[in-house]
Protein backbone atom coordinates (compact mmCIF):
# COMPACT_ATOMS: atom_id res chain seq x y z
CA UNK A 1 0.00 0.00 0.00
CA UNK A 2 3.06 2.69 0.34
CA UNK A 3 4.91 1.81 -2.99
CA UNK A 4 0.92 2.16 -4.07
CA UNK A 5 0.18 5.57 -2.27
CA UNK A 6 4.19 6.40 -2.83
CA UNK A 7 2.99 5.81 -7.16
CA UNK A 8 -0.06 7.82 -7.03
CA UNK A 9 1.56 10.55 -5.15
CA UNK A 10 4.24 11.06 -7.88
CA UNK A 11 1.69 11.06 -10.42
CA UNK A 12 -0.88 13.48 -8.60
CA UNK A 13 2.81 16.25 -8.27
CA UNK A 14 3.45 14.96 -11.79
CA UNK A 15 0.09 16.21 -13.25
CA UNK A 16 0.47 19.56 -10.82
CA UNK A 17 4.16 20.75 -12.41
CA UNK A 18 2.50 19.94 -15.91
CA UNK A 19 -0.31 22.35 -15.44
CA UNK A 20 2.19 24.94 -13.63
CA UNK A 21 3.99 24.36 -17.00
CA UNK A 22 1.05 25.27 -19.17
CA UNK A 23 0.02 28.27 -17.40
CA UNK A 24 3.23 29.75 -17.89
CA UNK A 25 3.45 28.56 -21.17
CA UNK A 26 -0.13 30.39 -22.19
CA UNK A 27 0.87 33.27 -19.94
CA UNK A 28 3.58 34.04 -22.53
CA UNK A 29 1.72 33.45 -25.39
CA UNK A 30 -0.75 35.83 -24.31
CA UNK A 31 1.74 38.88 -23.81
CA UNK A 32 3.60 37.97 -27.07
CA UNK A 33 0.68 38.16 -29.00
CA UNK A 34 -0.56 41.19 -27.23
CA UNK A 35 2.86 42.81 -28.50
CA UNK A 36 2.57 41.90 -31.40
CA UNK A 37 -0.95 43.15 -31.96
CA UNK A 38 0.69 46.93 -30.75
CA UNK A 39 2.85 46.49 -33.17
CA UNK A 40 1.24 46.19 -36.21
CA UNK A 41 -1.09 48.65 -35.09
CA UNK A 42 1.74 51.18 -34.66
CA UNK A 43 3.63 49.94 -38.38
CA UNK A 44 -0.60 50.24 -39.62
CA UNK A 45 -1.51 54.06 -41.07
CA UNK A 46 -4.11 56.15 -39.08
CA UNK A 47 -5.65 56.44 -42.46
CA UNK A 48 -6.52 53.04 -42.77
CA UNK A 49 -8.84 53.00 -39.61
CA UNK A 50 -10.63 56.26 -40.37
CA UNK A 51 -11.71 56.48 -43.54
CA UNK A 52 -8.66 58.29 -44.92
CA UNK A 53 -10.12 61.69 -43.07
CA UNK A 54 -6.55 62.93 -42.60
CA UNK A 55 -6.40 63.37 -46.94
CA UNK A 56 -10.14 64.26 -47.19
CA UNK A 57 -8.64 67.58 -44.80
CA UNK A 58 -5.36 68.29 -46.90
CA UNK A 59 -5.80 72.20 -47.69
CA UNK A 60 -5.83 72.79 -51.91
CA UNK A 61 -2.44 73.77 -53.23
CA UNK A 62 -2.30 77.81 -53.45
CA UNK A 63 0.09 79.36 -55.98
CA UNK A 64 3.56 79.17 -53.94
CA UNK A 65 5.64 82.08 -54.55
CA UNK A 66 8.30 80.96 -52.66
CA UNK A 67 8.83 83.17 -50.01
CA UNK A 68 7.04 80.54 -47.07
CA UNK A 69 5.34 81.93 -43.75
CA UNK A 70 6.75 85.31 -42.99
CA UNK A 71 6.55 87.43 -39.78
CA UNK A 72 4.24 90.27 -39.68
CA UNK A 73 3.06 93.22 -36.87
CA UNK A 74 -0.24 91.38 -37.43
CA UNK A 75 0.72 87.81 -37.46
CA UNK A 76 2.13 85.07 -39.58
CA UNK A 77 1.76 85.73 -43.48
CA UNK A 78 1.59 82.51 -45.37
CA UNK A 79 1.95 81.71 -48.72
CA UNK A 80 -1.65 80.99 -49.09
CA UNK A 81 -2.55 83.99 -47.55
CA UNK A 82 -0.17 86.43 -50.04
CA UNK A 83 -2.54 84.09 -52.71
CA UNK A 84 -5.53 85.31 -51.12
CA UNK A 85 -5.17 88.77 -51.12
CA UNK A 86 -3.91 88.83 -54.71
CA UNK A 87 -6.86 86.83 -56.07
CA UNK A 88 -9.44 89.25 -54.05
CA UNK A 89 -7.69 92.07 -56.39
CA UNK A 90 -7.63 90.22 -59.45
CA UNK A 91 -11.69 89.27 -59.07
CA UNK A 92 -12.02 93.25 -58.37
CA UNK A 93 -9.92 93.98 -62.16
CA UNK A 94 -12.56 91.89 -64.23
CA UNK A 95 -15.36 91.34 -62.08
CA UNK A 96 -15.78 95.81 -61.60
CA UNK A 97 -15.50 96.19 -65.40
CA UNK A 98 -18.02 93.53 -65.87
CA UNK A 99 -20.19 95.25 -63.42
CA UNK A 100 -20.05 98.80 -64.92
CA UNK A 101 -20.51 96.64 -68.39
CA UNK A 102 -24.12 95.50 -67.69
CA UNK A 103 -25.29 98.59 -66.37
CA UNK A 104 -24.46 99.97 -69.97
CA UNK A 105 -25.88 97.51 -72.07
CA UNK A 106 -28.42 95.30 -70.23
CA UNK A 107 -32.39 96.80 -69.81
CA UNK A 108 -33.25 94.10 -67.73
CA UNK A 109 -33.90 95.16 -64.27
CA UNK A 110 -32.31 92.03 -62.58
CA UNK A 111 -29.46 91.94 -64.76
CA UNK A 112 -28.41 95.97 -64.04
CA UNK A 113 -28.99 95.32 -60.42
CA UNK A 114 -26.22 92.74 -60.86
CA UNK A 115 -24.76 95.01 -61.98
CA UNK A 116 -24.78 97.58 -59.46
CA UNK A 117 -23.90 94.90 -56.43
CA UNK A 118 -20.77 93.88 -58.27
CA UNK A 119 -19.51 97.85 -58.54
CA UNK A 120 -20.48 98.97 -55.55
CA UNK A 121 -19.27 95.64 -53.68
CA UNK A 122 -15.55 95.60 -55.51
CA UNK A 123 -15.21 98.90 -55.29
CA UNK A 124 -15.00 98.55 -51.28
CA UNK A 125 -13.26 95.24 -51.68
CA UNK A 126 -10.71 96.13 -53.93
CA UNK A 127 -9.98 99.27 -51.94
CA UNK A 128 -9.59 97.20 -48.96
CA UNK A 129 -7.60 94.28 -50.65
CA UNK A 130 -4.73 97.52 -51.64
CA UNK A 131 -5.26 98.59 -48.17
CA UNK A 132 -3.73 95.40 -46.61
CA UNK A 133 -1.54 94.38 -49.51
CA UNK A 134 -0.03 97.73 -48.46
CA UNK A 135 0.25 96.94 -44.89
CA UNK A 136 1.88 93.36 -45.40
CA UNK A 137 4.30 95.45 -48.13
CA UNK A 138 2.89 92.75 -50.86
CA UNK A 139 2.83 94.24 -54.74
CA UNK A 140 -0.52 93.24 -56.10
CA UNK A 141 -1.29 92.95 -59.53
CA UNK A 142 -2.75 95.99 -61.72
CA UNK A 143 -4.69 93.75 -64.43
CA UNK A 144 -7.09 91.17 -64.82
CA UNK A 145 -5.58 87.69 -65.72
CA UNK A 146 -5.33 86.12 -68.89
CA UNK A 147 -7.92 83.92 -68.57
CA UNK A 148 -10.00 86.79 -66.88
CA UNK A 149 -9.92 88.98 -69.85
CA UNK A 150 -11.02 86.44 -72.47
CA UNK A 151 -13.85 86.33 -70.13
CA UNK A 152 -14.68 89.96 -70.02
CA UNK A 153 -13.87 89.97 -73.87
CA UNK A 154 -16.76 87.19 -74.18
CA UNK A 155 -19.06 89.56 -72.39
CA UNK A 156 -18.02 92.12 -75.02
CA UNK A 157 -18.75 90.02 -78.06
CA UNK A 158 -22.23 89.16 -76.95
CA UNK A 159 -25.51 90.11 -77.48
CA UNK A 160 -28.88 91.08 -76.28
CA UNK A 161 -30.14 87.76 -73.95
CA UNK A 162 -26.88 85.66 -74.97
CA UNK A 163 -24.79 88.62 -73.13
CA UNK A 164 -27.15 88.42 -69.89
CA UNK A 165 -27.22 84.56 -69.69
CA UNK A 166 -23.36 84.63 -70.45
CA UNK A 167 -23.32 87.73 -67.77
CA UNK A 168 -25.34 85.56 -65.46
CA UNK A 169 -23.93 82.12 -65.41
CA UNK A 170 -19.78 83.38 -65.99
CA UNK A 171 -20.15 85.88 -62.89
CA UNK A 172 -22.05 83.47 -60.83
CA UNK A 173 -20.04 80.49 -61.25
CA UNK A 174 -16.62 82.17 -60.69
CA UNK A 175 -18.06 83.63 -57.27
CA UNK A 176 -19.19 80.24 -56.50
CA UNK A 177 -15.71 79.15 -56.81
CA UNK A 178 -14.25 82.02 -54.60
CA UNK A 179 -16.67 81.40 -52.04
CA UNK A 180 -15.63 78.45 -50.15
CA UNK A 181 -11.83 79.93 -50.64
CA UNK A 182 -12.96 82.75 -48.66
CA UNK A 183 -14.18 80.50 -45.94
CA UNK A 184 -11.12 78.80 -45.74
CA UNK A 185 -8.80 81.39 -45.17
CA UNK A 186 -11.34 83.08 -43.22
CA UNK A 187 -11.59 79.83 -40.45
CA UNK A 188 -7.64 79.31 -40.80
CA UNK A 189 -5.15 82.22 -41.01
CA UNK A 190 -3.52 83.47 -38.29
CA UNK A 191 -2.75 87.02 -39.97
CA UNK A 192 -5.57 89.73 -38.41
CA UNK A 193 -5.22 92.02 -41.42
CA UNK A 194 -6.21 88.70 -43.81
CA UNK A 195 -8.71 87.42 -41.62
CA UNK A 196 -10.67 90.97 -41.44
CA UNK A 197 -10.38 90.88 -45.76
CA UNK A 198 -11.72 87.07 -45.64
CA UNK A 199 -14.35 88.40 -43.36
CA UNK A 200 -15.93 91.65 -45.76
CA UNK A 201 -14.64 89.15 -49.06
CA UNK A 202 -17.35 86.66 -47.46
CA UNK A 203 -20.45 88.97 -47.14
CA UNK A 204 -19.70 90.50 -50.31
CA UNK A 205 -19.36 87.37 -52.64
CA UNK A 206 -22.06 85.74 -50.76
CA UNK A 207 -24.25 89.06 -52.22
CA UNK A 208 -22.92 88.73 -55.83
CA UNK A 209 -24.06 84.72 -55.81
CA UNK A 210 -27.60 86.06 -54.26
CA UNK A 211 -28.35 88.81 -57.06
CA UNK A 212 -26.59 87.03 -59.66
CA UNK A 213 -29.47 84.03 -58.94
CA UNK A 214 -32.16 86.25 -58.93
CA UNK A 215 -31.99 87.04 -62.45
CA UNK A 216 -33.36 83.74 -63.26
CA UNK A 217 -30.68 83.16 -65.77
CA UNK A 218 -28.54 81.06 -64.09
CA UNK A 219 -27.99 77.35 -65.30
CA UNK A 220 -26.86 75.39 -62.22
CA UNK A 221 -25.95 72.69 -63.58
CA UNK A 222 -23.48 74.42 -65.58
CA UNK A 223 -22.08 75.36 -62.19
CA UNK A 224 -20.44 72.17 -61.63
CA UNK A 225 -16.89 70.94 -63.81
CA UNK A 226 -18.65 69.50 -66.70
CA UNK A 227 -19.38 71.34 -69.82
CA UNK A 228 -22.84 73.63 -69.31
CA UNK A 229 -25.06 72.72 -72.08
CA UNK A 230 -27.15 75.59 -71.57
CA UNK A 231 -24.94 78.68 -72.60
CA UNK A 232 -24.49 79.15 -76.16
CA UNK A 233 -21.13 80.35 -77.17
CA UNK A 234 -20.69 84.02 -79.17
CA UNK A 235 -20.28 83.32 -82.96
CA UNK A 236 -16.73 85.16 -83.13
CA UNK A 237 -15.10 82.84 -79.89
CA UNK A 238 -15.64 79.96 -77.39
CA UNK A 239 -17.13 80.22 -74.04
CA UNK A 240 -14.63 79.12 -71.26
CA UNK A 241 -15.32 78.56 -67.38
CA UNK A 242 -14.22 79.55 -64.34
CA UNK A 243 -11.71 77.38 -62.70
């Protein structure tokens, strides 16, 4: 009965160190894997888990002109807000001319009070946009781009309802495009003399889209980046968009 009980015994401590064994065994398993999980999700993009929300934020490239983020009296001057103030003039160089334009040829009251916002409204913003270029010692351009003047030079070559349609839908779809520029610089920039332009820029553009739509003459969906169907094209040249 001892070399029975003496037998059993060793197996009983036998069967004990075997599931001491294990336990360690698992317990490592367990805190390898666990590394290894934090590893790959370290070595694993952010992207990848939220939808790619870090691109969907990247700011659109503004025309770099080299000189990067500069030190100002009224705060940091980036390149994209030097970009800013020189496309607020530019819109005053062809937009003001094509405001003064409709009052002269168009007898449609809707159209001529178009007309009148756009004047009135870059004449205070263009003012203002030399006022700060000024300030921030920037040299702002004294004529409309290329592309602008084939636009304004459209507006010239048309006629009777084709020039208020072409009036309509050219003016309203370029402020459309300004508009949520404005808002951008307006929620990001850190200068106080860019963020006060971004602030008037706002109210006024958001005006121009409001007037321009109540002529009744604007085709939306020749708003968007495919070809409007709705706007013939002058007989002497070719209609081209805002971009």
């Amino acid at each position: 009965m001892q070399q029975g009980g003496t037998v059993l015994s060793f197996r009983r401590s036998a069967v004990g160190s075997m599931s001491v064994a294990s336990r360690h065994v698992l317990a490592t398993v367990a805190v390898i894997g666990a590394l290894a999980f934090t590893l790959i999700a370290l070595l694993v993009p952010v992207e990848k888990f939220n939808g790619g929300s870090a691109a969907a934020t990247t700011l659109p490239a503004a025309d770099d002109d080299g000189l990067g983020t500069m030190s100002t009296a009224f705060g940091p001057l980036t390149a994209q807000d030097r970009d800013f103030v020189r496309k607020v003039r530019l819109a005053g160089l062809w937009e003001l001319p094509a405001g003064r334009q409709a009052l002269q040829r168009s007898k449609r009251s809707t159209i001529r009070t178009a007309g009148e916002h756009l004047v009135e409204g870059h004449t205070e913003l263009d003012r203002r946009a030399l006022e700060v270029g000024g300030a921030l010692g920037m040299e702002l351009p004294d004529r409309p781009s290329q592309q602008q003047q084939e636009w304004l030079d459209q507006l010239t070559n048309a006629q009777g309802a084709q020039y208020e349609q072409l009036f309509a839908q050219l003016l309203r779809r370029a402020h459309g495009k300004v508009f949520s520029l404005v808002a951008q610089i307006r929620a990001q920039t850190r200068n106080s003399m860019v963020r006060g332009l971004a602030t008037d820029a706002n109210a006024t553009v958001l005006d121009h889209i409001t007037v321009l739509e109540a002529t009744g003459m604007v085709d939306f969906d020749g708003l968007t980046d495919t070809p409007p169907a709705a706007v013939p094209a002058p007989a002497s040249s070719t209609v081209s968009r805002p971009k």
